[in-house]
PDB file of N, CA and C in Angstrom:
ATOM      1  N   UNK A   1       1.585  -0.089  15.641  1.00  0.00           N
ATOM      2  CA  UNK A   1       1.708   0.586  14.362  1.00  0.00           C
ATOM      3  C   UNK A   1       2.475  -0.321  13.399  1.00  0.00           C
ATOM      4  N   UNK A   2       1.718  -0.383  12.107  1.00  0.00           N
ATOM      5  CA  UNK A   2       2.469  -1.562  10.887  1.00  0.00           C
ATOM      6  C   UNK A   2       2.668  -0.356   9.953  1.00  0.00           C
ATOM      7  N   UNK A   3       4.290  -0.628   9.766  1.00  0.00           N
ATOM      8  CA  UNK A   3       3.930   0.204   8.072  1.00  0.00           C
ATOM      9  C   UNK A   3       4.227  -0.743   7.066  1.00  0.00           C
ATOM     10  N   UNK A   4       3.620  -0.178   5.903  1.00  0.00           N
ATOM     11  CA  UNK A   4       3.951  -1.125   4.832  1.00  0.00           C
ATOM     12  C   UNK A   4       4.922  -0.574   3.584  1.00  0.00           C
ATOM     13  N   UNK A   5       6.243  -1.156   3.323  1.00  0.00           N
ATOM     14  CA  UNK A   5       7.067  -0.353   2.543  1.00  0.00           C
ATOM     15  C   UNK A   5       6.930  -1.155   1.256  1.00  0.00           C
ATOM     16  N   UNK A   6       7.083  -1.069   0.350  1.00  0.00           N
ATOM     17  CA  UNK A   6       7.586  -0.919  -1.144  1.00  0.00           C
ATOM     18  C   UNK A   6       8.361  -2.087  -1.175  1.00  0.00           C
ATOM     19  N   UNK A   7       8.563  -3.484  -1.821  1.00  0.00           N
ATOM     20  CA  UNK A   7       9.467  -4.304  -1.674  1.00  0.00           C
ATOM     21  C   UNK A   7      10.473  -4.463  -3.183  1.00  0.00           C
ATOM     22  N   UNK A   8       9.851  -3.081  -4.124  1.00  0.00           N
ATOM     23  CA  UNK A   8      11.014  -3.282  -5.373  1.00  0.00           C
ATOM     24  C   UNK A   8      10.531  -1.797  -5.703  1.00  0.00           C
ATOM     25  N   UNK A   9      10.693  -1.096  -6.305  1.00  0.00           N
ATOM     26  CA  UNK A   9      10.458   0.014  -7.110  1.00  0.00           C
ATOM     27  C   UNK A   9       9.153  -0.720  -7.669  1.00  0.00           C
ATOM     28  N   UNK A  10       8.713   0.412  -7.923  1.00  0.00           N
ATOM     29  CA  UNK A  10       7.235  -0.074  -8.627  1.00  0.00           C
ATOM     30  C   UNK A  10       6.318   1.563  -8.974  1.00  0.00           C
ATOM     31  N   UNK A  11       5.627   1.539  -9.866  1.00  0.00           N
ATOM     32  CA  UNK A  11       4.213   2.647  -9.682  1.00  0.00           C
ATOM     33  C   UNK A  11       2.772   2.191  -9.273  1.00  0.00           C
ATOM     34  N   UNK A  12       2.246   3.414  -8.236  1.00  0.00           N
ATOM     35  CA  UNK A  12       1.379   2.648  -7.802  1.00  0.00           C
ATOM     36  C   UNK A  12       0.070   2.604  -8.804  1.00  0.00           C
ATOM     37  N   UNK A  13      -0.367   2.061  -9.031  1.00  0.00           N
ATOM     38  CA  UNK A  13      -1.619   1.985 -10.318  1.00  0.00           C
ATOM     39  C   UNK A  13      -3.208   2.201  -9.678  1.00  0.00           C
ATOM     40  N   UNK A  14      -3.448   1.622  -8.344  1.00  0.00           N
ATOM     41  CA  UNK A  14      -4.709   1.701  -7.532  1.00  0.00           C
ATOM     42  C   UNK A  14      -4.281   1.594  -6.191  1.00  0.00           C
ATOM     43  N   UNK A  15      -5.526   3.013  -5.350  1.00  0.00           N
ATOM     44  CA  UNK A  15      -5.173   2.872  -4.395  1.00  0.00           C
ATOM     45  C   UNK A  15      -6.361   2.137  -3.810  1.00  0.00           C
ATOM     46  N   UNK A  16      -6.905   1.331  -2.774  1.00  0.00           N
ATOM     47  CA  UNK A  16      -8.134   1.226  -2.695  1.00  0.00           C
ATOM     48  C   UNK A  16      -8.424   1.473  -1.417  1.00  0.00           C
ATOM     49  N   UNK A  17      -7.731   1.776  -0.357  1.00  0.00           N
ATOM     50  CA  UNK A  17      -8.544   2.032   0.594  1.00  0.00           C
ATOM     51  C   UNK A  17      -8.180   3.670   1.125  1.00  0.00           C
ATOM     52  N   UNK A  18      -8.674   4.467   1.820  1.00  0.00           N
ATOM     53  CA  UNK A  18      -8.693   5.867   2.714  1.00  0.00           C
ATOM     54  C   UNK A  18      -8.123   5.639   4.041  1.00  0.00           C
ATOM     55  N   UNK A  19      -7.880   7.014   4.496  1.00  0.00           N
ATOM     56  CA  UNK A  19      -7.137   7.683   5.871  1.00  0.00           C
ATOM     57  C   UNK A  19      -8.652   6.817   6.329  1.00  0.00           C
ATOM     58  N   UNK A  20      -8.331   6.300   7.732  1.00  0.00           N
ATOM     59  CA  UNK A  20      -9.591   6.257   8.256  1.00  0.00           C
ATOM     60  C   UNK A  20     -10.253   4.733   8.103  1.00  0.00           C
ATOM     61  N   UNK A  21      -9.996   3.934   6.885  1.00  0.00           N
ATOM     62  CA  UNK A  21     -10.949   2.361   6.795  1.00  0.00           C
ATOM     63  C   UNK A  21     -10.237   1.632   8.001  1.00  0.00           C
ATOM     64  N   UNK A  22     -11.018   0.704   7.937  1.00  0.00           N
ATOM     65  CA  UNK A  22     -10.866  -0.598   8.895  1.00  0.00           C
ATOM     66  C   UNK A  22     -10.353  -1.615   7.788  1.00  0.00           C
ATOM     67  N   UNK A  23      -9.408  -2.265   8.147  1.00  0.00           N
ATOM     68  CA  UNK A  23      -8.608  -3.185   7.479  1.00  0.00           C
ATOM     69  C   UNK A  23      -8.280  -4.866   8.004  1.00  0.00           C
ATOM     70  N   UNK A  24      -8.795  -5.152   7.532  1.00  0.00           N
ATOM     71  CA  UNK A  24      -8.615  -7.055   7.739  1.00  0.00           C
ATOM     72  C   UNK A  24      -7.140  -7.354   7.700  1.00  0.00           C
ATOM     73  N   UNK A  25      -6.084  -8.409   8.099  1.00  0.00           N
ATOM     74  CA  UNK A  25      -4.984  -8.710   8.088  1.00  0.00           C
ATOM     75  C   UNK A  25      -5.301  -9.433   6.166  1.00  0.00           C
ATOM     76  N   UNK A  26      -4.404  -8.936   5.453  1.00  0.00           N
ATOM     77  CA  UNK A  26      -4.709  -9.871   3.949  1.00  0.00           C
ATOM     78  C   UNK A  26      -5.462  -9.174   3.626  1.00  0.00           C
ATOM     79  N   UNK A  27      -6.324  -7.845   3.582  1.00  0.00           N
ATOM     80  CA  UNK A  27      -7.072  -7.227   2.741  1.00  0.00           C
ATOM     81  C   UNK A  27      -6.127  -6.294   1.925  1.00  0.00           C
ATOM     82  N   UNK A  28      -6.311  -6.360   0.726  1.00  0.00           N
ATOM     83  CA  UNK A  28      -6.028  -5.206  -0.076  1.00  0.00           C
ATOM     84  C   UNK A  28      -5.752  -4.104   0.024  1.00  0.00           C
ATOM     85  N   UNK A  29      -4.464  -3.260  -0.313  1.00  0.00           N
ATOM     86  CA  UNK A  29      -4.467  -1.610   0.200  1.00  0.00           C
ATOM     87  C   UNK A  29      -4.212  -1.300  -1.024  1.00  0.00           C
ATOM     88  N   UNK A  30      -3.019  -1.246  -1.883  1.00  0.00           N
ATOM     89  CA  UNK A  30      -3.077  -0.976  -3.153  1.00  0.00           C
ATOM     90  C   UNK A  30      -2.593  -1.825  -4.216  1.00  0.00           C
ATOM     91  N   UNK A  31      -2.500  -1.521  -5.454  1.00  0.00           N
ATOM     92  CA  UNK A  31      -1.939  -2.397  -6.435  1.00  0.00           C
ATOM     93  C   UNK A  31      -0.493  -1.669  -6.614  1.00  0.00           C
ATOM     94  N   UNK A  32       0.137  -1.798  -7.001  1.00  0.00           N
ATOM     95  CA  UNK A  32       1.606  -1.527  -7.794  1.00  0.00           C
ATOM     96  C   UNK A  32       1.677  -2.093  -8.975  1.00  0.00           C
ATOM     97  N   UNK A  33       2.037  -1.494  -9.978  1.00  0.00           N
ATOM     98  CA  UNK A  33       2.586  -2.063 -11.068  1.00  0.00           C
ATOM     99  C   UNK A  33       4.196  -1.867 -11.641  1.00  0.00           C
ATOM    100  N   UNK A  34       4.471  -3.291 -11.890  1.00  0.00           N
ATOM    101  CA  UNK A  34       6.166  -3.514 -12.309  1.00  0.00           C
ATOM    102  C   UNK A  34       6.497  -4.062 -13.274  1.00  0.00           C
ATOM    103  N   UNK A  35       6.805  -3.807 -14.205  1.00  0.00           N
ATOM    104  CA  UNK A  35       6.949  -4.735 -15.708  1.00  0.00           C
ATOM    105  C   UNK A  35       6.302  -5.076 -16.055  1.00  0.00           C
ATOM    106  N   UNK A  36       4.774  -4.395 -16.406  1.00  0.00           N
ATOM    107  CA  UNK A  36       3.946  -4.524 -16.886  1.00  0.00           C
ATOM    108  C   UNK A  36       3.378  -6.107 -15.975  1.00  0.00           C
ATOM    109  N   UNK A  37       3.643  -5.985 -14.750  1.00  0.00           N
ATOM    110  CA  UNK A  37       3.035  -7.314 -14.149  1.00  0.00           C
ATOM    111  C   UNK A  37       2.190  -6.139 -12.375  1.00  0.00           C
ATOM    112  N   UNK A  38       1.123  -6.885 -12.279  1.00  0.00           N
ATOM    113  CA  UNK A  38       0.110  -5.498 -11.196  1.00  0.00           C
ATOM    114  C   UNK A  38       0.474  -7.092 -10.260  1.00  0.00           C
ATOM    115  N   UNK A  39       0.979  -5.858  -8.771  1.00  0.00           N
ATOM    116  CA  UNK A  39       1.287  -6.599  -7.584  1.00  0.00           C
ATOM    117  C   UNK A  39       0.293  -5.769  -6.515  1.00  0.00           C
ATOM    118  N   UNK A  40      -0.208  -6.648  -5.904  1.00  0.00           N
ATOM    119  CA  UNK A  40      -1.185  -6.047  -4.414  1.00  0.00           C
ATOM    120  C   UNK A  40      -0.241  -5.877  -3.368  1.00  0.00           C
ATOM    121  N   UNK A  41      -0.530  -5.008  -2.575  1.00  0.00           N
ATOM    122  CA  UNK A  41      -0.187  -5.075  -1.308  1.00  0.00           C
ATOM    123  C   UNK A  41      -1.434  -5.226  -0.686  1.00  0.00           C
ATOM    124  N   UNK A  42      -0.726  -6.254   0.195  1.00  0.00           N
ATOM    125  CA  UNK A  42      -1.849  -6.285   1.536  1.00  0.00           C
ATOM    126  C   UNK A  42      -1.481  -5.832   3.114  1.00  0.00           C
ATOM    127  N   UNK A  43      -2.396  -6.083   3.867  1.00  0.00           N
ATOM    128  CA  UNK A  43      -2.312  -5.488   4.927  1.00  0.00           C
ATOM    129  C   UNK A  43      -1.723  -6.807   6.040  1.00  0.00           C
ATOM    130  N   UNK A  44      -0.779  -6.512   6.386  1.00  0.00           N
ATOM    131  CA  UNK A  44      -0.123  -7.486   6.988  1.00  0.00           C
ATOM    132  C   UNK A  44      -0.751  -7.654   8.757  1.00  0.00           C
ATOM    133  N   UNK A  45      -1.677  -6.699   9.088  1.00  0.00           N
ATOM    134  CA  UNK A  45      -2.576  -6.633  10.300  1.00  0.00           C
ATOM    135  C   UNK A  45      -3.830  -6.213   9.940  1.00  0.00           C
ATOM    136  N   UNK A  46      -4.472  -6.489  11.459  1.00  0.00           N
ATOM    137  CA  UNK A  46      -5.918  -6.111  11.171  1.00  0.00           C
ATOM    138  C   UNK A  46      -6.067  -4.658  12.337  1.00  0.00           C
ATOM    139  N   UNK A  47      -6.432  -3.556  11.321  1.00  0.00           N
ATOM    140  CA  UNK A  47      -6.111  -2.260  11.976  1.00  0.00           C
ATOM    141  C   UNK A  47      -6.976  -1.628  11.244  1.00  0.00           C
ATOM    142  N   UNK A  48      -6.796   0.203  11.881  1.00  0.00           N
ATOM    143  CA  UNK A  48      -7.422   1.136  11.048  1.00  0.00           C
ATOM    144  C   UNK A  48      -6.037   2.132  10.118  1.00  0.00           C
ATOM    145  N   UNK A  49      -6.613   2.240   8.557  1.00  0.00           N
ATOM    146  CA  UNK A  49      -5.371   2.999   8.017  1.00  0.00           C
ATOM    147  C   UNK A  49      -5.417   3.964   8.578  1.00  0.00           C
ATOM    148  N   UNK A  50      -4.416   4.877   9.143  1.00  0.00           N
ATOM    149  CA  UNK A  50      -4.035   5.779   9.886  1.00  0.00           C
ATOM    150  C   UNK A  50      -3.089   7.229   9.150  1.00  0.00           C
ATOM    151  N   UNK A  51      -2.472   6.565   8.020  1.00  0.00           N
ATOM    152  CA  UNK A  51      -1.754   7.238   6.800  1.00  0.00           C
ATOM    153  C   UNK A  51      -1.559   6.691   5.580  1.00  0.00           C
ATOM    154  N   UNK A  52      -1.980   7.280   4.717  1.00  0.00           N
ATOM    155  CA  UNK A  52      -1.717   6.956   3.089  1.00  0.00           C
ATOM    156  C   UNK A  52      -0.736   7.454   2.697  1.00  0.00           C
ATOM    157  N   UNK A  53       0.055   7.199   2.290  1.00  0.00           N
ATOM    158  CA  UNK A  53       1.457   8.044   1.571  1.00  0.00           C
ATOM    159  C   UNK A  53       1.776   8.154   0.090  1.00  0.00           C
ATOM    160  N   UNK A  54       0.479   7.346  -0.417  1.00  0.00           N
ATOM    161  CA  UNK A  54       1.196   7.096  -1.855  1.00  0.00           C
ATOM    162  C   UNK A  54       0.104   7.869  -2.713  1.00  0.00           C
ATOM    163  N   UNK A  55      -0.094   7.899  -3.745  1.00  0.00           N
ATOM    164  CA  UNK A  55      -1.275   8.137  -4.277  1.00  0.00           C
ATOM    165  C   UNK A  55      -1.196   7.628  -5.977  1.00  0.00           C
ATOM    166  N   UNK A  56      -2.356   7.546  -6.729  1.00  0.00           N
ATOM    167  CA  UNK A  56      -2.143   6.646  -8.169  1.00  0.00           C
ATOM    168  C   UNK A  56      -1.142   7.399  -8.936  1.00  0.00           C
ATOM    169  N   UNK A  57       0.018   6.648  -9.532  1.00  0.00           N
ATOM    170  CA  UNK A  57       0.713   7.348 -10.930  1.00  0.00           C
ATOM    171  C   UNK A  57       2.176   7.686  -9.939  1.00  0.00           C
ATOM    172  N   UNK A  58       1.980   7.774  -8.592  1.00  0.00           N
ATOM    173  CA  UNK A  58       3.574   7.529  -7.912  1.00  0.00           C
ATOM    174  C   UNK A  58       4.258   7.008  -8.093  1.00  0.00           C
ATOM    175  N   UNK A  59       6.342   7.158  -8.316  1.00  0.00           N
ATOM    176  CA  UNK A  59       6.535   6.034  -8.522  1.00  0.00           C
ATOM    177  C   UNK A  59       7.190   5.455  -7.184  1.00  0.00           C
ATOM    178  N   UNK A  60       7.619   4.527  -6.900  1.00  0.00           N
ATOM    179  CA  UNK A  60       7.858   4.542  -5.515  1.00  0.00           C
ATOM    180  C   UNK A  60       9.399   3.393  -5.989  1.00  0.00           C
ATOM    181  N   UNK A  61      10.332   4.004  -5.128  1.00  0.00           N
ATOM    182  CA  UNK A  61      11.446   3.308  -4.687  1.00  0.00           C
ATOM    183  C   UNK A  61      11.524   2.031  -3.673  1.00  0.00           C
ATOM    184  N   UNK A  62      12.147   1.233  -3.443  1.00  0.00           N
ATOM    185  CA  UNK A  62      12.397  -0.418  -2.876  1.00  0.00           C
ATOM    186  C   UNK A  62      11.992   0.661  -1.270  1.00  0.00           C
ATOM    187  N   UNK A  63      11.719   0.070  -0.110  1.00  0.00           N
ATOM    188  CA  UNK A  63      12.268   0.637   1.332  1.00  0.00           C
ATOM    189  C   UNK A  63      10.839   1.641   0.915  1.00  0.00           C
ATOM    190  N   UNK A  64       9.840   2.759   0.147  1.00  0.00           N
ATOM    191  CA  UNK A  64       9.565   3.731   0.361  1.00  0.00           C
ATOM    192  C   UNK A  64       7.840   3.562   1.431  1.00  0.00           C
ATOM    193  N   UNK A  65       7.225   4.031   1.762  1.00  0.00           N
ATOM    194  CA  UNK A  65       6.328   4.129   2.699  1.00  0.00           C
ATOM    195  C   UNK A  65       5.305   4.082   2.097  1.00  0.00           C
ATOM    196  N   UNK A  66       4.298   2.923   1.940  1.00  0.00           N
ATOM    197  CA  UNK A  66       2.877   3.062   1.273  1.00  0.00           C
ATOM    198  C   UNK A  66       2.128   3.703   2.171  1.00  0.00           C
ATOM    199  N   UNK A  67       1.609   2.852   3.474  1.00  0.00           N
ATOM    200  CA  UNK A  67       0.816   3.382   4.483  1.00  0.00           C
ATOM    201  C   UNK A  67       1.174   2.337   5.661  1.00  0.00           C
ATOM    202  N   UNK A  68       0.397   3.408   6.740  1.00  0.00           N
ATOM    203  CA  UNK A  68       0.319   2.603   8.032  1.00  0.00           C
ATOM    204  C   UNK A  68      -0.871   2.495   8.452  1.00  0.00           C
ATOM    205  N   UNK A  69      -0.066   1.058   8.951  1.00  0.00           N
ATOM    206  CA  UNK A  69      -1.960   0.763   9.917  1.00  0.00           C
ATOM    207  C   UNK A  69      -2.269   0.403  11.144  1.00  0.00           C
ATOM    208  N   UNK A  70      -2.490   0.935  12.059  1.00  0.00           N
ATOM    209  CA  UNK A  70      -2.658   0.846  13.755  1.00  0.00           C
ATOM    210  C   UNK A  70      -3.583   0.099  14.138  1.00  0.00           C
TER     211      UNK A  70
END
């Protein structure tokens, strides 16, 4: 199990993948936006997403829980 947390405060702007996809290590999960600058998260394994936690227009704190991926 990988989770992926939040590495500054940020809102999330796009989510792109579902409960359920298959995920490449380096594929895309969502965007964040921070000072008017859009940051990706990627998937730091190659898994299935298992939980989404965030959803568009969230704002999310440093440490908070995007998703996990098994």
């Amino acid at each position: 199990m990988t989770e992926v947390r939040a590495e500054m405060v940020a809102n999330v702007w796009q989510v792109l993948v579902e409960e359920g996809d298959e995920v490449m290590a380096g594929a895309q999960l969502v965007v964040l936006e921070s000072m008017k600058m859009e940051i990706p998260v990627e998937s730091p394994a190659t898994g299935k997403v298992t939980r989404l936690h965030v959803v568009p227009g969230q704002v999310l704190a440093e440490g908070d829980l995007i998703v996990v991926v098994d």
